[in-house]
C-alpha atoms as a PDB file:
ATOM      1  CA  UNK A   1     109.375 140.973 128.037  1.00  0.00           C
ATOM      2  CA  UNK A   2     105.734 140.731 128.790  1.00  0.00           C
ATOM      3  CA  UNK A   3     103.108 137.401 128.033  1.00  0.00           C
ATOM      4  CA  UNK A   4     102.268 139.134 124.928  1.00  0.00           C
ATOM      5  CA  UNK A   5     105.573 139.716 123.488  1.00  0.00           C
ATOM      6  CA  UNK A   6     106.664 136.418 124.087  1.00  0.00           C
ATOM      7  CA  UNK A   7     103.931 134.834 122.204  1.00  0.00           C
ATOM      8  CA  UNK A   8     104.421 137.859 119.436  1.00  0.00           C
ATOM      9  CA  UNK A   9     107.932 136.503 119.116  1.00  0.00           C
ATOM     10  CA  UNK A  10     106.712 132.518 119.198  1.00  0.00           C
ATOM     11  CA  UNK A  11     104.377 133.544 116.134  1.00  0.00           C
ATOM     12  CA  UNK A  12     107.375 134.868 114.384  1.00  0.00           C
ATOM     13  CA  UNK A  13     109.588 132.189 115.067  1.00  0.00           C
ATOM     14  CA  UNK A  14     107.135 129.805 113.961  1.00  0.00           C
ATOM     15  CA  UNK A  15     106.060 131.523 110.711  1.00  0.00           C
ATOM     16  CA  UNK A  16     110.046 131.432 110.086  1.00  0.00           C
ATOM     17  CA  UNK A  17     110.326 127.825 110.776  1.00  0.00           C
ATOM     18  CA  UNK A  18     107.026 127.019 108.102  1.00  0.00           C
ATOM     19  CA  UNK A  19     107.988 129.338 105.063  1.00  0.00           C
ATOM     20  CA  UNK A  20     111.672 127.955 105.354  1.00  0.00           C
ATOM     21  CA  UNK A  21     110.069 124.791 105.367  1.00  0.00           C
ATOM     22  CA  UNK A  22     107.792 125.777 102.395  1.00  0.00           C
ATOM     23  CA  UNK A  23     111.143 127.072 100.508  1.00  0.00           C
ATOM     24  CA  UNK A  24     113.239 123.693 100.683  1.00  0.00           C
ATOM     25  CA  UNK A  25     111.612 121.260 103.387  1.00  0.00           C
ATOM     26  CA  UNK A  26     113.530 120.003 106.417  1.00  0.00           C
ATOM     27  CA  UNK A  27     116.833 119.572 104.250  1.00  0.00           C
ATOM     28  CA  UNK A  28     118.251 123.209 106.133  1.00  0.00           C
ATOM     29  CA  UNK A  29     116.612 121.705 109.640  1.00  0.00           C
ATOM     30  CA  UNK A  30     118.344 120.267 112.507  1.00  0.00           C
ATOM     31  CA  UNK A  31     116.972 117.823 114.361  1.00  0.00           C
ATOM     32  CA  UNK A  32     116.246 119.871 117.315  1.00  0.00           C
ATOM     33  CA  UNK A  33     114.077 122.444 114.365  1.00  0.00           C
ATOM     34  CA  UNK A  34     112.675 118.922 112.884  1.00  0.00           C
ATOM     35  CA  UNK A  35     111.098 118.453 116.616  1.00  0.00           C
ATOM     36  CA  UNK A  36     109.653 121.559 117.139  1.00  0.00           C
ATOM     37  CA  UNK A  37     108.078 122.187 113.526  1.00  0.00           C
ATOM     38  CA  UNK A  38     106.443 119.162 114.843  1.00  0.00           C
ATOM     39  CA  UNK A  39     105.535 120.056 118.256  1.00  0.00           C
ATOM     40  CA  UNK A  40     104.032 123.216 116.869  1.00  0.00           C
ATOM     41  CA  UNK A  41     101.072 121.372 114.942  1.00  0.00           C
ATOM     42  CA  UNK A  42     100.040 120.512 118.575  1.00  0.00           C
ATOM     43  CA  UNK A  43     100.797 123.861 121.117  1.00  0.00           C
ATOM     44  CA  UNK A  44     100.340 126.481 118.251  1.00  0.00           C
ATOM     45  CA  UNK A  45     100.526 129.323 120.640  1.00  0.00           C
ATOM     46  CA  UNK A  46     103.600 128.179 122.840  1.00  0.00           C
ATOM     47  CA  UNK A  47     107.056 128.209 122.864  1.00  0.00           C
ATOM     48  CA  UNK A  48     108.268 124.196 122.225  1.00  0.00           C
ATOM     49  CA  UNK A  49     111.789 125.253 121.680  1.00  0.00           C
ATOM     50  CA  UNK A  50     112.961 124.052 125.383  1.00  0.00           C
ATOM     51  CA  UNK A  51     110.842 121.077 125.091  1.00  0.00           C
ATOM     52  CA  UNK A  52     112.501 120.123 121.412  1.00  0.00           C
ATOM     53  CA  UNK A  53     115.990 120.152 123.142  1.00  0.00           C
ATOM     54  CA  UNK A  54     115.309 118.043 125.793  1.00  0.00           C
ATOM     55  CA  UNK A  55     113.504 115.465 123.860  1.00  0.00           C
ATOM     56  CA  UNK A  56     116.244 115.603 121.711  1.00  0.00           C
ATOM     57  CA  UNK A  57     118.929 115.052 124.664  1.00  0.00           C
ATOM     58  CA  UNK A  58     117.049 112.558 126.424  1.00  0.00           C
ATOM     59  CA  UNK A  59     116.507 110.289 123.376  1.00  0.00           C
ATOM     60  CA  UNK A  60     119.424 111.386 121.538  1.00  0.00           C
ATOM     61  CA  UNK A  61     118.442 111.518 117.768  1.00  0.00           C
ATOM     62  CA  UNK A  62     115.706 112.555 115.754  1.00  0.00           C
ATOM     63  CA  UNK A  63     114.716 108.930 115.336  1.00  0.00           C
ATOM     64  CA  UNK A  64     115.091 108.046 119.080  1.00  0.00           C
ATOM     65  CA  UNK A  65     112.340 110.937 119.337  1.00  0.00           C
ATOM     66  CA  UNK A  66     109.779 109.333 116.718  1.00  0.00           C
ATOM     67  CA  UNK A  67     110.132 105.762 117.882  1.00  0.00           C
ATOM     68  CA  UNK A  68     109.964 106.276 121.748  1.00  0.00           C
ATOM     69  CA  UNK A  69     106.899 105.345 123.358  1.00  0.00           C
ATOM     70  CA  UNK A  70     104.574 107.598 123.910  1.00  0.00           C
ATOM     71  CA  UNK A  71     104.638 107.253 127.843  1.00  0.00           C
ATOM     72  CA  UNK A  72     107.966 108.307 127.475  1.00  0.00           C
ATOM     73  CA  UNK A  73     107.511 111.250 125.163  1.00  0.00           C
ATOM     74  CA  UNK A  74     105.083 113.025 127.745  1.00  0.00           C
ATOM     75  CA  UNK A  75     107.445 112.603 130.227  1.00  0.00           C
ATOM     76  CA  UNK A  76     109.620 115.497 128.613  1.00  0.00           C
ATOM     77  CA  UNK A  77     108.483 119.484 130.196  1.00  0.00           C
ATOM     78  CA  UNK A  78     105.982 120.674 127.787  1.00  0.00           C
ATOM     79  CA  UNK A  79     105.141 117.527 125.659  1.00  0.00           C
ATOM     80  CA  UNK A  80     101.622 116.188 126.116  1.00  0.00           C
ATOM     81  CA  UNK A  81      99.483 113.616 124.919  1.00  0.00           C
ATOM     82  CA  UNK A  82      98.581 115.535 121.822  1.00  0.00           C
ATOM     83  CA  UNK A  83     102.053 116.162 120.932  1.00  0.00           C
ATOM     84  CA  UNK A  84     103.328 112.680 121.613  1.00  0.00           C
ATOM     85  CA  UNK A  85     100.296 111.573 119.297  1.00  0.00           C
ATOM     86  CA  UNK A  86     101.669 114.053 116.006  1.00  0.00           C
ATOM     87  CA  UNK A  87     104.771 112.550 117.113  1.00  0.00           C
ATOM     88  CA  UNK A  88     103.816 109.501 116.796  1.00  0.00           C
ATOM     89  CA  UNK A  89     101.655 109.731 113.794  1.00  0.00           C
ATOM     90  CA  UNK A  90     104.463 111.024 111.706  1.00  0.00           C
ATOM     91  CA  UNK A  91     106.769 108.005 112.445  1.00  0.00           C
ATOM     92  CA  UNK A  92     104.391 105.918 111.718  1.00  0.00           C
ATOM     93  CA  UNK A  93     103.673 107.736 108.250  1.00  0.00           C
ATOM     94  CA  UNK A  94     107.539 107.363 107.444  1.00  0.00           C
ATOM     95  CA  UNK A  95     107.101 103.637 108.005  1.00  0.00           C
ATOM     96  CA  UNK A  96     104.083 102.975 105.820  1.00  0.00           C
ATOM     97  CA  UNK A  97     105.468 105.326 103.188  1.00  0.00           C
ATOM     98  CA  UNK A  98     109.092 103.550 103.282  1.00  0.00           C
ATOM     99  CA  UNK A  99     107.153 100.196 102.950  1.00  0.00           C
ATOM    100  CA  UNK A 100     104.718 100.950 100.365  1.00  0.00           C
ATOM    101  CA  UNK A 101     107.675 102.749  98.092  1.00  0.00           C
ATOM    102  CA  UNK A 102     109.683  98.957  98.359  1.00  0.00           C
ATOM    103  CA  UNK A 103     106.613  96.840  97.587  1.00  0.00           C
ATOM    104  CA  UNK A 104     106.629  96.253  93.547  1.00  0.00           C
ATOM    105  CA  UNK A 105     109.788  97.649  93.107  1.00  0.00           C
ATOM    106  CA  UNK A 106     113.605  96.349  92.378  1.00  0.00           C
ATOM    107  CA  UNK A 107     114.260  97.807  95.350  1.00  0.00           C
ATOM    108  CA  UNK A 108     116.696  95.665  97.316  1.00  0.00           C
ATOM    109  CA  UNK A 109     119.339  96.025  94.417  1.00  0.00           C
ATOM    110  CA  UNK A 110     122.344  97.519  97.368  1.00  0.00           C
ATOM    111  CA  UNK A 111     123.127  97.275 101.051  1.00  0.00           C
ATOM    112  CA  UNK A 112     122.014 101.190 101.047  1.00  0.00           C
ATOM    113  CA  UNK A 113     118.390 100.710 100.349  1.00  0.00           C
ATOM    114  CA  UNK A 114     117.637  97.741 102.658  1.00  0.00           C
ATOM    115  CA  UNK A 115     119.451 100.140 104.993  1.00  0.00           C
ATOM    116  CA  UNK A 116     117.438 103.278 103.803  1.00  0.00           C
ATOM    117  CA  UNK A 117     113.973 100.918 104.307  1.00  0.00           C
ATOM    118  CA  UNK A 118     114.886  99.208 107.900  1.00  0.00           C
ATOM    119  CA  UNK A 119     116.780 101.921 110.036  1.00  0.00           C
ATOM    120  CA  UNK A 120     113.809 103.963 110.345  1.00  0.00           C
ATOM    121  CA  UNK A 121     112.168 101.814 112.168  1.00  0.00           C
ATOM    122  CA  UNK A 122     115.155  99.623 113.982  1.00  0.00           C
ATOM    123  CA  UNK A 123     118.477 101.683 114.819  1.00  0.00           C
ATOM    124  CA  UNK A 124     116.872 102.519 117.911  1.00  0.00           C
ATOM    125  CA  UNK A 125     115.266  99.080 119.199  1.00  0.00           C
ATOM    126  CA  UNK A 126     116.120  98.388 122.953  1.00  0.00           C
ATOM    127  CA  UNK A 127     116.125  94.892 121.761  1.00  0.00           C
ATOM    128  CA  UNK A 128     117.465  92.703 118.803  1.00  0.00           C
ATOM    129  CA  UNK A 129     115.205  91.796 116.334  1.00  0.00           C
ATOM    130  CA  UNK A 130     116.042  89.762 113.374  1.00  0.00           C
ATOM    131  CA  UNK A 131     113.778  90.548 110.496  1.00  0.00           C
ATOM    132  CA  UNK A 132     113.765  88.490 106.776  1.00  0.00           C
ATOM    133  CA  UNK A 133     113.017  90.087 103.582  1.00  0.00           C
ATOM    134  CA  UNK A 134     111.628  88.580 101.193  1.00  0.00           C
ATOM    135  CA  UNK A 135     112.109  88.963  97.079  1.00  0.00           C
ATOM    136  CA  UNK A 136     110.964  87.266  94.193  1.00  0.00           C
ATOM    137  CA  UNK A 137     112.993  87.018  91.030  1.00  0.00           C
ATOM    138  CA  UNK A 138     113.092  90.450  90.095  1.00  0.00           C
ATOM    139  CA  UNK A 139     114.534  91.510  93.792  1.00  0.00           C
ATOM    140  CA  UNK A 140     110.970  92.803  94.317  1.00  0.00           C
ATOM    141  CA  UNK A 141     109.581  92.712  97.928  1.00  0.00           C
ATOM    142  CA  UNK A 142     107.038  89.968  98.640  1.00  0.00           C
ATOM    143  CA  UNK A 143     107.052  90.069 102.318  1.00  0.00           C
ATOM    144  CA  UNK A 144     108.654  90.925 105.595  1.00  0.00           C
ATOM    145  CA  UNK A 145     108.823  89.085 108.932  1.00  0.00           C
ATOM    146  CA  UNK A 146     110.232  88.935 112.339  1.00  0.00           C
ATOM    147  CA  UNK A 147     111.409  86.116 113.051  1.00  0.00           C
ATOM    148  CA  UNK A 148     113.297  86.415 116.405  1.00  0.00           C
ATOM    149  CA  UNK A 149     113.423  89.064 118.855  1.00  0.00           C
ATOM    150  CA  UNK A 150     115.807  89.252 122.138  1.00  0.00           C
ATOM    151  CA  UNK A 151     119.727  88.686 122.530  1.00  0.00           C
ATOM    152  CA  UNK A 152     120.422  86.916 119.356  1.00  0.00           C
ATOM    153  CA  UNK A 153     122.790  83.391 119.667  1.00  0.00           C
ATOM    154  CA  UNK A 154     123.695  80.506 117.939  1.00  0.00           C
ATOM    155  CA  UNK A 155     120.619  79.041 118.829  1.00  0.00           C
ATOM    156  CA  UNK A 156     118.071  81.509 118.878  1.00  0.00           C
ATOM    157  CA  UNK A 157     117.435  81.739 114.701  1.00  0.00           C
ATOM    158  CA  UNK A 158     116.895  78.739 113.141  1.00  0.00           C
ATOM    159  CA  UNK A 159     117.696  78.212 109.392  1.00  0.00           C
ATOM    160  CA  UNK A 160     115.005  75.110 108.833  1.00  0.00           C
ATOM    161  CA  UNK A 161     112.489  77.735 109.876  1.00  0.00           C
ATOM    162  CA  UNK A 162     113.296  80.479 107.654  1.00  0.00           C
ATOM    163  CA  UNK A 163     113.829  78.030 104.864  1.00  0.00           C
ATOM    164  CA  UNK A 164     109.936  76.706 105.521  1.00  0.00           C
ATOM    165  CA  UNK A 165     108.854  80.587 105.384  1.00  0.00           C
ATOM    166  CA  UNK A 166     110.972  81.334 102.083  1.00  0.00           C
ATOM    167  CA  UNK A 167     109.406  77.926 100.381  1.00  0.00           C
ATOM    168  CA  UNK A 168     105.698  79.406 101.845  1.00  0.00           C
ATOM    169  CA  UNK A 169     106.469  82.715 100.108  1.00  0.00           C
ATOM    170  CA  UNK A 170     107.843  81.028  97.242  1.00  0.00           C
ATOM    171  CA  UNK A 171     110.725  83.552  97.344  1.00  0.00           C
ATOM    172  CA  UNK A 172     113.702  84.043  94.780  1.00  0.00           C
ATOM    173  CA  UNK A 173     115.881  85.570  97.248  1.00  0.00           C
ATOM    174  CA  UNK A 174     116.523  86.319 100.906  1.00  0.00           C
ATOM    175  CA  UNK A 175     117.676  89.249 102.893  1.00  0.00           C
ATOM    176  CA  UNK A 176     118.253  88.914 106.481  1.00  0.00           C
ATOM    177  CA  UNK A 177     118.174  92.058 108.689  1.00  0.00           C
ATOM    178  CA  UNK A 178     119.177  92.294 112.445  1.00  0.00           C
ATOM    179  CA  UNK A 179     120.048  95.554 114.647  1.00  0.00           C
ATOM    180  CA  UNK A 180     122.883  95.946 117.174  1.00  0.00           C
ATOM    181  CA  UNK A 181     121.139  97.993 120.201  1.00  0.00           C
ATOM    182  CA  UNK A 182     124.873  98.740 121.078  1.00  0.00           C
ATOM    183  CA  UNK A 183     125.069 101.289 117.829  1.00  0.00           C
ATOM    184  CA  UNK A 184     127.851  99.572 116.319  1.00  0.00           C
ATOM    185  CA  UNK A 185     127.200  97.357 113.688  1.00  0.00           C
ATOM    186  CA  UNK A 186     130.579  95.552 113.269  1.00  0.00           C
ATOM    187  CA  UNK A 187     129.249  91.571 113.057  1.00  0.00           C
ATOM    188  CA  UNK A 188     130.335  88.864 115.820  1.00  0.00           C
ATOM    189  CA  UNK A 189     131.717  85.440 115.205  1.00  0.00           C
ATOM    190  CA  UNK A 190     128.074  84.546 116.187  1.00  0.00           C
ATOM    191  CA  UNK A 191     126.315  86.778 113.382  1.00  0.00           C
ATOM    192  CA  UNK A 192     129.560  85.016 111.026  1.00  0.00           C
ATOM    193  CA  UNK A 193     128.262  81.348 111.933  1.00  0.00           C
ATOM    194  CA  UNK A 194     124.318  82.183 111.644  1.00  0.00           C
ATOM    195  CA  UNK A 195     125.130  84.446 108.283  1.00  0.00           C
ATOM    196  CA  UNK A 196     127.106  81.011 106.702  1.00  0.00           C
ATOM    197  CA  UNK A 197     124.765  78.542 108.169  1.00  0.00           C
ATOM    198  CA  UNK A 198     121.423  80.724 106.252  1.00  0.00           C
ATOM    199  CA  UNK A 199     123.346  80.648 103.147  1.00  0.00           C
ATOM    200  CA  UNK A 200     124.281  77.100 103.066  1.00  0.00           C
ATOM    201  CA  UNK A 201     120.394  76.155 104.183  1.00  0.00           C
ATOM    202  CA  UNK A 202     119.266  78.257 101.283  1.00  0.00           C
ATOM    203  CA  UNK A 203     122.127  77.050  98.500  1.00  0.00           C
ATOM    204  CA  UNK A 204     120.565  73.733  99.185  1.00  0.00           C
ATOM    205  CA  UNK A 205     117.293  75.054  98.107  1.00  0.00           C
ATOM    206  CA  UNK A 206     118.419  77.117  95.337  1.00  0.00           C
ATOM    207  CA  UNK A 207     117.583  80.052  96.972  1.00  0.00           C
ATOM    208  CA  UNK A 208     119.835  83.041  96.872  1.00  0.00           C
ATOM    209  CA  UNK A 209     120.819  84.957 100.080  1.00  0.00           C
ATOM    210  CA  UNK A 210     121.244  88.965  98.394  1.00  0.00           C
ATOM    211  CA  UNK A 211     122.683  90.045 101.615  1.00  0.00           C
ATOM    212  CA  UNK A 212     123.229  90.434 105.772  1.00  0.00           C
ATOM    213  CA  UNK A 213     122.892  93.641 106.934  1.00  0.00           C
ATOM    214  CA  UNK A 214     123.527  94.607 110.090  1.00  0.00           C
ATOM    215  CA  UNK A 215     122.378  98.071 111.411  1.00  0.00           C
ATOM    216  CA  UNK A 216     123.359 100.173 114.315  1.00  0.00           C
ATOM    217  CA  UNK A 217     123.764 103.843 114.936  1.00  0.00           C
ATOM    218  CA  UNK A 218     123.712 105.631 111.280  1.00  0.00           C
ATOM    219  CA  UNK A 219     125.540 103.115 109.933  1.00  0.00           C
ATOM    220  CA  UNK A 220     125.733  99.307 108.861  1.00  0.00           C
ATOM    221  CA  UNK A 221     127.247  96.457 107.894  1.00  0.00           C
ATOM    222  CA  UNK A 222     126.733  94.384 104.534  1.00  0.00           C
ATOM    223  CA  UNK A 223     127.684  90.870 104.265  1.00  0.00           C
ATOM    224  CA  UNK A 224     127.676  91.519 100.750  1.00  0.00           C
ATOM    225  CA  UNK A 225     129.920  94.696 100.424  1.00  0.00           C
ATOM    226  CA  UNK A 226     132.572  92.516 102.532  1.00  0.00           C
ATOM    227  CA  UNK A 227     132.108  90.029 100.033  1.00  0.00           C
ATOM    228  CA  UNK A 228     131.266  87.242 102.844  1.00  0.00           C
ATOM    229  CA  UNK A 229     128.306  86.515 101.418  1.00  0.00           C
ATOM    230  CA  UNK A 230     130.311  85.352  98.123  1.00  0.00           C
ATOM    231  CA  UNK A 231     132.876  83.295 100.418  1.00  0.00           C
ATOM    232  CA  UNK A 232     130.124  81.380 102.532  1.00  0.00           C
ATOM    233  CA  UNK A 233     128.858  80.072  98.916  1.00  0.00           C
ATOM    234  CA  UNK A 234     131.945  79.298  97.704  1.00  0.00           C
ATOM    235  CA  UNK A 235     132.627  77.187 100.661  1.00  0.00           C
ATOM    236  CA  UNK A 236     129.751  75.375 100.351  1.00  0.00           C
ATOM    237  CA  UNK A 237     130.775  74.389  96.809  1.00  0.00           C
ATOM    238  CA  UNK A 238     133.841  72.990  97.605  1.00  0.00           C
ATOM    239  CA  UNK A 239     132.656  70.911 100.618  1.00  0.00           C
ATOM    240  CA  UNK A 240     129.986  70.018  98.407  1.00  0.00           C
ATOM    241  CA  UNK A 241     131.842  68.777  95.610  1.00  0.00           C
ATOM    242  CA  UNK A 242     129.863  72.024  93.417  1.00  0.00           C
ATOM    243  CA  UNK A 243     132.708  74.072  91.340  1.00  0.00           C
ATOM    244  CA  UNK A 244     130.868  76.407  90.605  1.00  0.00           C
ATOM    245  CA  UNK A 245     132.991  79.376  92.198  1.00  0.00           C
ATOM    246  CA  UNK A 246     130.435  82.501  92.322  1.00  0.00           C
ATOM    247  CA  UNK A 247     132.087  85.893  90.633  1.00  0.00           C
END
């Protein structure tokens, strides 16, 4: 097949690719289709198939696509700066529209949501980064910080800190957030101590702790679903001399 067929058949691929887009969005999409709908907006005229796959193999999900840096992205045959930039520019849109859909809202009412807000934006961190949501009385969002980044320990997140930021915010309720670069979310005895010792900091303040979640590789772990979080404030109550079991 000659130059001109081949971009003939690109044009027809493509159109294929927008009106089933047009028909029902990227829910009938695979990833690898996701990434070159995308890489289309910036080589109109070429065909990004090849370069879709091995984006997709070298980062390894859809996700690990959008977040990687953009150095990296133009390392991959056929993806250039323009390409890495739509890239980019849509993963940041996700993020800002993700964020400005949980501000105002009840939002935080279930492991899944602060799941659906976070993963976007941290399943794939190289590091781990312990973030801390915070709600005010209705379980709206206020505000959302880092607070530690690097191999988390014992001694690396410290409770009398977040407590100072959740008394700044004058915040309701807590959410703490950390990823597992590892992919699997399953907590250590070290996320077990930090998880009680944040809930016992914040019982003494009055403030409740909605939930731990722990994210990794398309999945998570709640504190809450597990029904630690319920346990770490009962056992606070009883070395406290407080009966007042939580239900």
């Amino acid at each position: 097949m000659d130059k001109q067929g081949w971009q003939e058949k690109g044009r027809g691929h493509r159109e294929r690719l927008r009106k089933r887009f047009l028909a029902g969005g990227f829910d009938r999409f695979s990833d690898e289709e996701v990434i070159e709908f995308l890489l289309t907006l910036g080589t109109p005229r070429a065909d990004v198939k090849p370069s879709a796959r091995e984006a997709l193999k070298r980062f390894g999900s859809l996700s690990g696509v959008l977040s990687s840096p953009t150095e990296k992205l133009t390392e991959v045959n056929g993806i250039g700066p323009k390409n890495a930039m739509y890239l980019k520019f849509v993963h940041q849109v996700a993020g800002r529209y993700l964020k400005d859909r949980a501000e105002g809202m009840p939002f935080f009412t279930s492991s899944q949501a602060i799941f659906d807000y976070l993963f976007h934006s941290m399943r794939d961190l190289k590091r781990e980064v312990f973030k801390v949501l915070f709600l005010n009385r209705k379980n709206e969002l206020i505000a959302v910080e880092d607070v530690f980044s690097g191999t988390l320990t014992g001694s690396a997140v410290y409770p009398r800190e977040i407590m100072i930021l959740a008394l700044e915010h004058s915040a309701a309720g807590l959410v703490f957030v950390h990823n597992h670069p590892s992919g699997d979310p399953t907590p250590s005895n070290e996320d077990k101590n930090l998880t009680r010792d944040l809930i016992w900091a914040a019982r003494l303040l009055m403030i409740q702790v909605v939930d731990h979640v722990i994210i990794g590789n398309n999945r998570y772990y709640s504190f809450a679903d597990q029904d630690l979080v319920r346990r770490f404030i009962n056992e606070y109550e009883q070395i406290f001399n407080r009966p007042r079991e939580v239900t």
